[in-house]
PDB file of N, CA and C in Angstrom:
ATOM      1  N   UNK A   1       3.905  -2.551  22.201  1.00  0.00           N
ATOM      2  CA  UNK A   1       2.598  -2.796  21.623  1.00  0.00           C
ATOM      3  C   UNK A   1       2.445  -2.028  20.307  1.00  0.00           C
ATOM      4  N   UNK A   2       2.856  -0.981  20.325  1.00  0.00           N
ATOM      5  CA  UNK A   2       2.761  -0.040  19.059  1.00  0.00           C
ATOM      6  C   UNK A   2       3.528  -0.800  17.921  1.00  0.00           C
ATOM      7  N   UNK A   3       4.734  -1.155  18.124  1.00  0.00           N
ATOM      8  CA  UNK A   3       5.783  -1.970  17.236  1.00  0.00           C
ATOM      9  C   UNK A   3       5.159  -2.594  16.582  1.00  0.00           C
ATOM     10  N   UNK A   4       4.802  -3.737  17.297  1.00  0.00           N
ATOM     11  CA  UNK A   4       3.901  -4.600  17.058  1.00  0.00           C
ATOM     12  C   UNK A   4       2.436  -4.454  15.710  1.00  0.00           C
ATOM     13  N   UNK A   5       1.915  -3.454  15.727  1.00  0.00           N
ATOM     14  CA  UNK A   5       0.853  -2.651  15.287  1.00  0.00           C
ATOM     15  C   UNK A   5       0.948  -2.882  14.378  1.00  0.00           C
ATOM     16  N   UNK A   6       2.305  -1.530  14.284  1.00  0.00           N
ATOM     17  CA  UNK A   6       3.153  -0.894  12.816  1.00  0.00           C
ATOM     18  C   UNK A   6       3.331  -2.343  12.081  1.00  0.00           C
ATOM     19  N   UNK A   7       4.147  -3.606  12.829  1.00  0.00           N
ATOM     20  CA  UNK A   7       4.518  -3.937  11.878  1.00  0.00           C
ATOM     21  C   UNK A   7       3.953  -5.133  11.708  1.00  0.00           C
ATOM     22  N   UNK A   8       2.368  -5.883  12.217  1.00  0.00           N
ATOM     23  CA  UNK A   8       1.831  -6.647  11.488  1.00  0.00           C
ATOM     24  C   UNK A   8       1.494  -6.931  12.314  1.00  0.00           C
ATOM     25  N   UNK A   9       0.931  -8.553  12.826  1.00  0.00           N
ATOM     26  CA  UNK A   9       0.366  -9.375  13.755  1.00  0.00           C
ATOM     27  C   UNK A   9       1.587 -10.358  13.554  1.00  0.00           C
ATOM     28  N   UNK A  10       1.893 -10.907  12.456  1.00  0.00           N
ATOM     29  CA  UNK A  10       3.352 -12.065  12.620  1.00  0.00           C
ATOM     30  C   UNK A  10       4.202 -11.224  12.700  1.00  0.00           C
ATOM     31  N   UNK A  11       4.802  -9.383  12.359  1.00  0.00           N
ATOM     32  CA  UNK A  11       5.808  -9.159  12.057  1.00  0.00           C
ATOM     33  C   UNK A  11       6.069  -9.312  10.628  1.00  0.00           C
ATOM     34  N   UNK A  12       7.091  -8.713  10.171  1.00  0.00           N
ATOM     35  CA  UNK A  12       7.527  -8.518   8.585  1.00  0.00           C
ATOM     36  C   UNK A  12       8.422  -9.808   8.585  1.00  0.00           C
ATOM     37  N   UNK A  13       8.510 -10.602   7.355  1.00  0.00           N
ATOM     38  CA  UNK A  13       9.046 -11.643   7.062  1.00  0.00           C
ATOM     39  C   UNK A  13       9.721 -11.002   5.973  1.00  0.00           C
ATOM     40  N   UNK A  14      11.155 -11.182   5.448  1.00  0.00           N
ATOM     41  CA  UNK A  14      11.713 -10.378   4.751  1.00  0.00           C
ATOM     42  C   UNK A  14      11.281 -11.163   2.997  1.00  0.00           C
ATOM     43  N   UNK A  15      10.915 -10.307   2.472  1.00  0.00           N
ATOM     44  CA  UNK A  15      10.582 -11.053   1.053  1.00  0.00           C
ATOM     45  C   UNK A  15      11.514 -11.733   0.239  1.00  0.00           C
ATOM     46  N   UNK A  16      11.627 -12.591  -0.199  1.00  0.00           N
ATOM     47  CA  UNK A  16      12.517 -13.152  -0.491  1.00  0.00           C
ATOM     48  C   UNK A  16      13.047 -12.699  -2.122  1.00  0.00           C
ATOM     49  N   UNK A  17      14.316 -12.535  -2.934  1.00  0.00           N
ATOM     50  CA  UNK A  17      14.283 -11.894  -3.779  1.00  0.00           C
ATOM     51  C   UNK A  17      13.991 -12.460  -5.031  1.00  0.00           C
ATOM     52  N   UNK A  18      14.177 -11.617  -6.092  1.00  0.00           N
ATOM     53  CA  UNK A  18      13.165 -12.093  -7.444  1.00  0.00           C
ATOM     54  C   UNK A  18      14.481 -12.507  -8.101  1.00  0.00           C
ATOM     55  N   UNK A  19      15.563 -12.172  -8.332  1.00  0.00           N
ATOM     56  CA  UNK A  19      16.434 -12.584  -8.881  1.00  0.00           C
ATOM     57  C   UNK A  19      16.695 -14.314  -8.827  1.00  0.00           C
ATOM     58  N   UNK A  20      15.933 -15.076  -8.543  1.00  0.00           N
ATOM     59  CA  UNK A  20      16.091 -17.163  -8.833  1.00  0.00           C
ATOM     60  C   UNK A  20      14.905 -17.238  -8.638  1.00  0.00           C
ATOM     61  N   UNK A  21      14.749 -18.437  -8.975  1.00  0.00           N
ATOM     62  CA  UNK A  21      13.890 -19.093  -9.490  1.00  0.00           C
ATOM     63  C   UNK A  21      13.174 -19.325  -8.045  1.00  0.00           C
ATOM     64  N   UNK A  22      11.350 -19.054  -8.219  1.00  0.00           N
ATOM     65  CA  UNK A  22      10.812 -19.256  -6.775  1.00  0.00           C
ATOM     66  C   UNK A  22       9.768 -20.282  -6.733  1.00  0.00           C
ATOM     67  N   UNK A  23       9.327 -21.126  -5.780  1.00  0.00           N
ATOM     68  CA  UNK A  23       8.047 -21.165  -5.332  1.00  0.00           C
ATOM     69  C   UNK A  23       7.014 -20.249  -4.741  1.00  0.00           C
ATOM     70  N   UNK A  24       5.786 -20.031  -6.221  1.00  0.00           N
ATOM     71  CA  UNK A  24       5.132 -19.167  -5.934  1.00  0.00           C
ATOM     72  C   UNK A  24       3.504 -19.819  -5.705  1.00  0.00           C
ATOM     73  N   UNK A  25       2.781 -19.413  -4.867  1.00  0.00           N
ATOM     74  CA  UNK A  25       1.612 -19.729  -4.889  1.00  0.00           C
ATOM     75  C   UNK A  25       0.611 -18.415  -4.737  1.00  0.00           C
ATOM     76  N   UNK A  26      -0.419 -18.070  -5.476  1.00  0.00           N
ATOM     77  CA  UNK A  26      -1.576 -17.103  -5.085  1.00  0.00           C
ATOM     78  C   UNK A  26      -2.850 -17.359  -4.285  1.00  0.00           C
ATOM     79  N   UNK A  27      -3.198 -16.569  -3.547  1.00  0.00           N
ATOM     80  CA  UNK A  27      -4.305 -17.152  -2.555  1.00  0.00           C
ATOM     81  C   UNK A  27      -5.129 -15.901  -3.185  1.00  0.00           C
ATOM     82  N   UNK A  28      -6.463 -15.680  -3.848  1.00  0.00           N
ATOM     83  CA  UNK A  28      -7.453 -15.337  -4.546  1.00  0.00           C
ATOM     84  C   UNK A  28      -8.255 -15.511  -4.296  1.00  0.00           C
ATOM     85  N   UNK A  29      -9.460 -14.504  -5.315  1.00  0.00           N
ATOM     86  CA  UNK A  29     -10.907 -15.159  -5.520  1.00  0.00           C
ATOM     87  C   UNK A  29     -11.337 -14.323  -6.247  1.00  0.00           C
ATOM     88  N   UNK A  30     -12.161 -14.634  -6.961  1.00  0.00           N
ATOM     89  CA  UNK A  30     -12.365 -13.998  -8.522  1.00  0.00           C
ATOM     90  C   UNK A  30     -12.856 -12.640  -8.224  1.00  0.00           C
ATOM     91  N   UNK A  31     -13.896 -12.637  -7.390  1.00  0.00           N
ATOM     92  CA  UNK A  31     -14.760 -11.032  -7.358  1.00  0.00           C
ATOM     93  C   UNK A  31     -13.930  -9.852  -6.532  1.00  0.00           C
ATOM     94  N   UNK A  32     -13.120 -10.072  -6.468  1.00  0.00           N
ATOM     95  CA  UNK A  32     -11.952  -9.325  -5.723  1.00  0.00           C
ATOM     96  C   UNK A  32     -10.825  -8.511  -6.778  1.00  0.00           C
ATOM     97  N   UNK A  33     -11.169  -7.164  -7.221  1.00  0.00           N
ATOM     98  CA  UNK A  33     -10.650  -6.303  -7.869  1.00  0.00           C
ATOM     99  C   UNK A  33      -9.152  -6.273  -7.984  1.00  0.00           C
ATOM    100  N   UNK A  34      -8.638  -5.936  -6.519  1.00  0.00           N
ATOM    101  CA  UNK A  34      -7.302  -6.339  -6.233  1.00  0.00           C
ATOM    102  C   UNK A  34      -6.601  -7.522  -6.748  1.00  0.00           C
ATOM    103  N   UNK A  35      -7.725  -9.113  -6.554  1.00  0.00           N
ATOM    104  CA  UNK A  35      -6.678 -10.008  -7.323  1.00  0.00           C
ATOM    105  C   UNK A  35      -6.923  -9.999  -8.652  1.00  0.00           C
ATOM    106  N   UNK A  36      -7.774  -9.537  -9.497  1.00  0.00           N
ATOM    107  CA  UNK A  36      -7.726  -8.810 -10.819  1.00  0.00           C
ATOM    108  C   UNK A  36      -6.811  -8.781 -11.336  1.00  0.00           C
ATOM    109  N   UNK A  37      -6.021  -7.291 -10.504  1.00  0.00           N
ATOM    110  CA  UNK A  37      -4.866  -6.963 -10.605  1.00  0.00           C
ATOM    111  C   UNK A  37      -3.940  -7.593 -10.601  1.00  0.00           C
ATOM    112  N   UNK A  38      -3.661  -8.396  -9.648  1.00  0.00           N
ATOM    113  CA  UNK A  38      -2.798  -9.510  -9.864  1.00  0.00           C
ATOM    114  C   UNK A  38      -2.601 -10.027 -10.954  1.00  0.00           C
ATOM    115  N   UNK A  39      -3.662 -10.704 -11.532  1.00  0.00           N
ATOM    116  CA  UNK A  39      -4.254 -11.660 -12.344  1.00  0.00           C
ATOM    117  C   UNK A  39      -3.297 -11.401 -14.017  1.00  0.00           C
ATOM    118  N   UNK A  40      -4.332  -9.874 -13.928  1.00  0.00           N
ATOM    119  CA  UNK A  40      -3.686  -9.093 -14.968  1.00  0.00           C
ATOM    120  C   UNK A  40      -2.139  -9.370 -15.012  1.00  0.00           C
ATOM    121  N   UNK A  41      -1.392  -8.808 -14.052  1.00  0.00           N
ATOM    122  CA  UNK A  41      -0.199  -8.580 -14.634  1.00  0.00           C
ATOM    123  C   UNK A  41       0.541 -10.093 -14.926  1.00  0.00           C
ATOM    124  N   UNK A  42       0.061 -10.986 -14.096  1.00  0.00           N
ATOM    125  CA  UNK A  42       0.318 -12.633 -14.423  1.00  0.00           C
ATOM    126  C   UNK A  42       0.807 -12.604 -15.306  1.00  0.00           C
ATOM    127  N   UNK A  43      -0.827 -12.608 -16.237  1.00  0.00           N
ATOM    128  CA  UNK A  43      -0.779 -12.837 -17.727  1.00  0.00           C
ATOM    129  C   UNK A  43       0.009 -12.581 -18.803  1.00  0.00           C
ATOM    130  N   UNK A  44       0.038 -11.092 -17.921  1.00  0.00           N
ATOM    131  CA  UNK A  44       0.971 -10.119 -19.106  1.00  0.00           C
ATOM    132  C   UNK A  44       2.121 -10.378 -18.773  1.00  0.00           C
ATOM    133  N   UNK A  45       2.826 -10.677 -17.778  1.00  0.00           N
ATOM    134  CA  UNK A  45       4.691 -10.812 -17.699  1.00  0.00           C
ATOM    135  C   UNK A  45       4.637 -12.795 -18.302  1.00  0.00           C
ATOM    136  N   UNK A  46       3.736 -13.534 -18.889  1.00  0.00           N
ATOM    137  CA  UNK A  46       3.608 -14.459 -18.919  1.00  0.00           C
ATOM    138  C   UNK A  46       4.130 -15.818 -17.838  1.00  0.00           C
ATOM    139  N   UNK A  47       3.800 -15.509 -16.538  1.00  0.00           N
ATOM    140  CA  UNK A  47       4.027 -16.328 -15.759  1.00  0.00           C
ATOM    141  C   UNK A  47       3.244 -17.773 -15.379  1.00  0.00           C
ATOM    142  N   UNK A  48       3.415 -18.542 -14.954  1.00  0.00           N
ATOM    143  CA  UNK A  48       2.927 -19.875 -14.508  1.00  0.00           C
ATOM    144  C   UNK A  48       2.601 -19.706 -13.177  1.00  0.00           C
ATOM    145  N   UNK A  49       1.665 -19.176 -12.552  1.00  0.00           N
ATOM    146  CA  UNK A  49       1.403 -19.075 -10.830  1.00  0.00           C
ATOM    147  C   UNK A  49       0.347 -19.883 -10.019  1.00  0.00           C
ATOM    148  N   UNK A  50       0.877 -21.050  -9.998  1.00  0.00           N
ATOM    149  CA  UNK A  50      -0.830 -21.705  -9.192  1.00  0.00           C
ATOM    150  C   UNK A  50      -1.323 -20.570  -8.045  1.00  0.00           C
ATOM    151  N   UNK A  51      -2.505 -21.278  -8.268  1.00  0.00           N
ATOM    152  CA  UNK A  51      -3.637 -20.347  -7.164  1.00  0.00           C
ATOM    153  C   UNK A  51      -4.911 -20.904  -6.124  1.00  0.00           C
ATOM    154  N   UNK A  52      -5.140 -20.473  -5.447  1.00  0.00           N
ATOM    155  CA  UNK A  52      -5.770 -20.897  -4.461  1.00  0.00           C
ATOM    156  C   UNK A  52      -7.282 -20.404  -4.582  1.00  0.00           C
ATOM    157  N   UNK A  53      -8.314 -20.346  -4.746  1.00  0.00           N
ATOM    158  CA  UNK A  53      -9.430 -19.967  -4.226  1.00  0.00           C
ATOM    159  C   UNK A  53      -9.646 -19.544  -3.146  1.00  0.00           C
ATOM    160  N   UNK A  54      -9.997 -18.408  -2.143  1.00  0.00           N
ATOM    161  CA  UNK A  54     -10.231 -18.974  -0.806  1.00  0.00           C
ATOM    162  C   UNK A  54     -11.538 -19.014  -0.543  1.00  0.00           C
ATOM    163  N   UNK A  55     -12.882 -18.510  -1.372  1.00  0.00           N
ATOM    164  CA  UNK A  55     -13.790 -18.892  -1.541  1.00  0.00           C
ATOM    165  C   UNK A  55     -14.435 -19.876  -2.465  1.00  0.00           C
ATOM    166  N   UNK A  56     -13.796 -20.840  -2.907  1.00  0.00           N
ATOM    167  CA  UNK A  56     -14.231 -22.041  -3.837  1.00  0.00           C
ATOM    168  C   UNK A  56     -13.804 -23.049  -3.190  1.00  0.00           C
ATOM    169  N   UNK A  57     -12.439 -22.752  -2.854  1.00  0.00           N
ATOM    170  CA  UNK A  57     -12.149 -24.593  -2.661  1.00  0.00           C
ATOM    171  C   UNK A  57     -12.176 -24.476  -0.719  1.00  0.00           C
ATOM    172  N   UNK A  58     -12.480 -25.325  -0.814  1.00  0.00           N
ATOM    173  CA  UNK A  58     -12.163 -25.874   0.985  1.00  0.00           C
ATOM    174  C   UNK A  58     -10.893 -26.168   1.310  1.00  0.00           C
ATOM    175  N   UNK A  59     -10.501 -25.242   2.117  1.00  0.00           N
ATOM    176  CA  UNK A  59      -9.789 -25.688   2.897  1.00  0.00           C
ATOM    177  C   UNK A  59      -8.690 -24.721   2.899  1.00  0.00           C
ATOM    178  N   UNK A  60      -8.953 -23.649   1.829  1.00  0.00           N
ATOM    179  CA  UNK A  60      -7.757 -22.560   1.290  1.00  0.00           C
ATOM    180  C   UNK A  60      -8.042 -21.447   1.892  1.00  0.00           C
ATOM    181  N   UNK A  61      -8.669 -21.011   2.544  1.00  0.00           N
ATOM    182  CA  UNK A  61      -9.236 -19.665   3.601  1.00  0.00           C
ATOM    183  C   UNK A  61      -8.483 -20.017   5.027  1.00  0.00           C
ATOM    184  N   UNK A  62      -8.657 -21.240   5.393  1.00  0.00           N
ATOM    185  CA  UNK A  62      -8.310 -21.554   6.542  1.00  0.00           C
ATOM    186  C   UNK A  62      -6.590 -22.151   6.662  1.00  0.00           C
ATOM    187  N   UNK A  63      -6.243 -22.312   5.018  1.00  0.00           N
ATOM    188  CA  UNK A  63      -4.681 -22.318   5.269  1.00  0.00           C
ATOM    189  C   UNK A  63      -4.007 -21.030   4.862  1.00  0.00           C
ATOM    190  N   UNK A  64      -4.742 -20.281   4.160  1.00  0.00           N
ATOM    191  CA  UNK A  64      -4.627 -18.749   3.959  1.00  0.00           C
ATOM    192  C   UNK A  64      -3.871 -18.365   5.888  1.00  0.00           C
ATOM    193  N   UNK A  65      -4.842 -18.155   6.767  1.00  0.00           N
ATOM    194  CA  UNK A  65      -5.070 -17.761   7.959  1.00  0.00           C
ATOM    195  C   UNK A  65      -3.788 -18.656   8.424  1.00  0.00           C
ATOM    196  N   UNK A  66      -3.595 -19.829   8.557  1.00  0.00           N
ATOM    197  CA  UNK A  66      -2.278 -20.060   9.038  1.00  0.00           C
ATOM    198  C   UNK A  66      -0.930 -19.952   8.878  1.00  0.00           C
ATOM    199  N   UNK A  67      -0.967 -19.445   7.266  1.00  0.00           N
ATOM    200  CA  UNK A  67       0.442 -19.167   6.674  1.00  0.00           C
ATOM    201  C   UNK A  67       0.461 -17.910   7.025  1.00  0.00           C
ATOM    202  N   UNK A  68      -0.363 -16.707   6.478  1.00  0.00           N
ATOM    203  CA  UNK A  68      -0.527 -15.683   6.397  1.00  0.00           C
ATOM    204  C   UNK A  68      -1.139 -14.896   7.749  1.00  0.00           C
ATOM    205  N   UNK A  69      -1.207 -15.271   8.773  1.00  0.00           N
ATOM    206  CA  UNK A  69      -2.546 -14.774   9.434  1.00  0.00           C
ATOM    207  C   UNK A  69      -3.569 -13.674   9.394  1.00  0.00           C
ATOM    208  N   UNK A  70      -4.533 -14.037   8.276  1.00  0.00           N
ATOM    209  CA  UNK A  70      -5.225 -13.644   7.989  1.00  0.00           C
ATOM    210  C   UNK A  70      -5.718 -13.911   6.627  1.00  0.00           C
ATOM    211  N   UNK A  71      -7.252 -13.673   6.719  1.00  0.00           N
ATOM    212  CA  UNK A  71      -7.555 -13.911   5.146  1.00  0.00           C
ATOM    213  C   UNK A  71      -7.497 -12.803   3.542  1.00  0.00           C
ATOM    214  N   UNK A  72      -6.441 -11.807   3.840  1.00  0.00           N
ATOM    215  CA  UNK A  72      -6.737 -10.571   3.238  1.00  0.00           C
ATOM    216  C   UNK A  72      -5.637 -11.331   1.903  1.00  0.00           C
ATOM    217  N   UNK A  73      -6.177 -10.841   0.998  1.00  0.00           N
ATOM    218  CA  UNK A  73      -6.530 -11.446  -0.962  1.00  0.00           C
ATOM    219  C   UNK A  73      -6.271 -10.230  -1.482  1.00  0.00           C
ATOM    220  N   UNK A  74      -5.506 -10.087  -2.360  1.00  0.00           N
ATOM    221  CA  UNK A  74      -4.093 -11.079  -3.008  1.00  0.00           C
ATOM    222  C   UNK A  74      -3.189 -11.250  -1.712  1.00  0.00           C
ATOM    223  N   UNK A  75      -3.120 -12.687  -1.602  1.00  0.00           N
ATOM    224  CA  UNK A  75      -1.441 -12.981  -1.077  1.00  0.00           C
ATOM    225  C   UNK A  75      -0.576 -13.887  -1.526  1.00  0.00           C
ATOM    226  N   UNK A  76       0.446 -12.987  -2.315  1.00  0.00           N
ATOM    227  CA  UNK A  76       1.769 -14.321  -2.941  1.00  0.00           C
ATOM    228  C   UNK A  76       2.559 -15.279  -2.063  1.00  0.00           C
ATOM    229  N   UNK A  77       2.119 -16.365  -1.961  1.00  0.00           N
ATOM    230  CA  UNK A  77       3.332 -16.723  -1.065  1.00  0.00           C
ATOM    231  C   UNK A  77       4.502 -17.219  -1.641  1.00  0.00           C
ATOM    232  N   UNK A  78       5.584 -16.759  -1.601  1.00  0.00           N
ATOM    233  CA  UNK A  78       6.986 -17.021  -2.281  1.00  0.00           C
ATOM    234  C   UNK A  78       7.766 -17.607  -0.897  1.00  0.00           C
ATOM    235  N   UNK A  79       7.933 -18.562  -1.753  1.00  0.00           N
ATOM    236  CA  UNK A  79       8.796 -20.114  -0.667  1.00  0.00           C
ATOM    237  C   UNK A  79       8.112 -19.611  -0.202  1.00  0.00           C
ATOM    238  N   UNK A  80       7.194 -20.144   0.567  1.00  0.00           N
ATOM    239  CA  UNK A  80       6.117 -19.957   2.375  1.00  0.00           C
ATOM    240  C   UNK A  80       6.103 -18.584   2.200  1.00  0.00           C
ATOM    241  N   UNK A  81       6.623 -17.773   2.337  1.00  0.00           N
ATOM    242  CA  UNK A  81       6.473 -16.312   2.791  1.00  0.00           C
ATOM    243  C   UNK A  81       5.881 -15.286   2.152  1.00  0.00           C
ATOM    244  N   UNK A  82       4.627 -14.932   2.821  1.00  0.00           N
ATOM    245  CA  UNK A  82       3.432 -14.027   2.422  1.00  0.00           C
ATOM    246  C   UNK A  82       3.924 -12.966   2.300  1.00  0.00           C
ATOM    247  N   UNK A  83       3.266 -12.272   0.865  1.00  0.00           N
ATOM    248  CA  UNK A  83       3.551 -10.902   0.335  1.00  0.00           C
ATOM    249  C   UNK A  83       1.909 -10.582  -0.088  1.00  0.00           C
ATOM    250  N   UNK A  84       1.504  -9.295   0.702  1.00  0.00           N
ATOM    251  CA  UNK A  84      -0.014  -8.817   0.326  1.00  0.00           C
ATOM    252  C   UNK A  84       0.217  -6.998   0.064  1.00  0.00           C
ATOM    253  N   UNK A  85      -0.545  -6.855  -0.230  1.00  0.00           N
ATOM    254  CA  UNK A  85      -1.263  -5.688  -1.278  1.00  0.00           C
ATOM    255  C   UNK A  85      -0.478  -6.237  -2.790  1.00  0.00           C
ATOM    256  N   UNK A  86      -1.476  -5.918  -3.660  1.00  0.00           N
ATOM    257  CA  UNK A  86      -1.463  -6.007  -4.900  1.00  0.00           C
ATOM    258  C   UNK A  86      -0.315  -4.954  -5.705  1.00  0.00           C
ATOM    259  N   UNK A  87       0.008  -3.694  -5.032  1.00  0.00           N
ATOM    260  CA  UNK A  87       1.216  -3.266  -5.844  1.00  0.00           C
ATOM    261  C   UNK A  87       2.405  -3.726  -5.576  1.00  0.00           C
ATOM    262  N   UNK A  88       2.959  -4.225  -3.957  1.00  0.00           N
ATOM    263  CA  UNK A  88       3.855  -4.810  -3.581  1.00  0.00           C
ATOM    264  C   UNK A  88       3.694  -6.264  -4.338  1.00  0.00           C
ATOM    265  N   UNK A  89       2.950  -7.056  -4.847  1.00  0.00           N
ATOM    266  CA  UNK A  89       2.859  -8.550  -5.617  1.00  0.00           C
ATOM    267  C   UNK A  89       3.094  -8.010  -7.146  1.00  0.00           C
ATOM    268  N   UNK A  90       2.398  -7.232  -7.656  1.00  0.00           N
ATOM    269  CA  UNK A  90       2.741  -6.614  -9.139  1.00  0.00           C
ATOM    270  C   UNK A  90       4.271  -6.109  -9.576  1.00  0.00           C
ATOM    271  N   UNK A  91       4.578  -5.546  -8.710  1.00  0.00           N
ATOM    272  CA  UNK A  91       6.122  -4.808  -8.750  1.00  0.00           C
ATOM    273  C   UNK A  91       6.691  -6.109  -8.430  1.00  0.00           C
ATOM    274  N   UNK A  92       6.886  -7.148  -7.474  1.00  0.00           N
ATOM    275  CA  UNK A  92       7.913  -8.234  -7.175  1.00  0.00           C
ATOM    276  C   UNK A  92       7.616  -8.960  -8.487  1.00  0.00           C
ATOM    277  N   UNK A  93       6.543  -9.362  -8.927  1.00  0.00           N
ATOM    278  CA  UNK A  93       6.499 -10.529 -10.246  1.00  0.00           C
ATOM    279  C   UNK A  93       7.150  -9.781 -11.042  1.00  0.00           C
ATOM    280  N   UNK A  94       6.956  -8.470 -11.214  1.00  0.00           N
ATOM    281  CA  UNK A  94       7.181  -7.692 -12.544  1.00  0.00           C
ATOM    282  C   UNK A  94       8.991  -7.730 -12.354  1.00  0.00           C
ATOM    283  N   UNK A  95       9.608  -7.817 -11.254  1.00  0.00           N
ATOM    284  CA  UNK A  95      11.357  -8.294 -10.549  1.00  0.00           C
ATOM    285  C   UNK A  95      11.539  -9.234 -11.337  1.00  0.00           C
ATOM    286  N   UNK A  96      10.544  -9.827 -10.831  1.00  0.00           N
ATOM    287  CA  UNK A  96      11.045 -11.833 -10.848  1.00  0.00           C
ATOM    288  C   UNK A  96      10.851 -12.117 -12.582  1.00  0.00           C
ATOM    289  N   UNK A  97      10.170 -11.689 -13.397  1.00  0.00           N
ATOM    290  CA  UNK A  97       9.881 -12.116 -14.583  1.00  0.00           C
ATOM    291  C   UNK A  97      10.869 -11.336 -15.598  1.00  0.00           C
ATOM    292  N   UNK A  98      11.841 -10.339 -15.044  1.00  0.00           N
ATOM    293  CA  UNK A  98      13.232  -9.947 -15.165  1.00  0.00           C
ATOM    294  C   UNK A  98      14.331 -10.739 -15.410  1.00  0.00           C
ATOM    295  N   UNK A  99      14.270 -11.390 -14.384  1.00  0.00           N
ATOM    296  CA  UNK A  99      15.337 -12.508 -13.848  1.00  0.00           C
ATOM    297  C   UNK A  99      16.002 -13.285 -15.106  1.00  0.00           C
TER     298      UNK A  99
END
């Protein structure tokens, strides 16, 4: 049960690496500081990242929760696989825009 705790509700999905070319999607929402942050560094490594609303559009909160389980913003999903807190998403783009 503790394992479990530590290491998420799905478990750790191993991130996939920045070195090729990815499918990336952002799950957001504007008044949210954290995806700010995100946002910011987007801009600045000049990336192309579609994004999700999960408070604007319908239907993106509730696929948030099935990919990710849960609705916690910023989450990158690279190929399918959710990456959240904002320094772990800043540091991987800031990888990937290396590449």
């Amino acid at each position: 049960m503790i394992r479990r705790w530590l290491e998420g509700r799905r478990g750790r999905a191993t991130v996939p690496s920045a070195d090729v070319d990815r499918r990336l999607l952002l799950y957001k929402f504007d008044a949210c500081p954290y995806c700010q942050r995100v946002a910011v560094a987007i801009e600045r490594l000049g990336l192309d990242v579609p994004t999700r609303d999960t408070r604007m559009e319908p239907g993106a909160r509730a696929e948030l929760v099935r990919i990710a389980g849960g609705t916690q913003v910023p989450c990158l999903l690279i190929d399918d696989v959710p990456l959240l807190e904002s320094a772990d998403i800043v540091a991987w783009l800031e990888a990937y825009a290396r590449r």
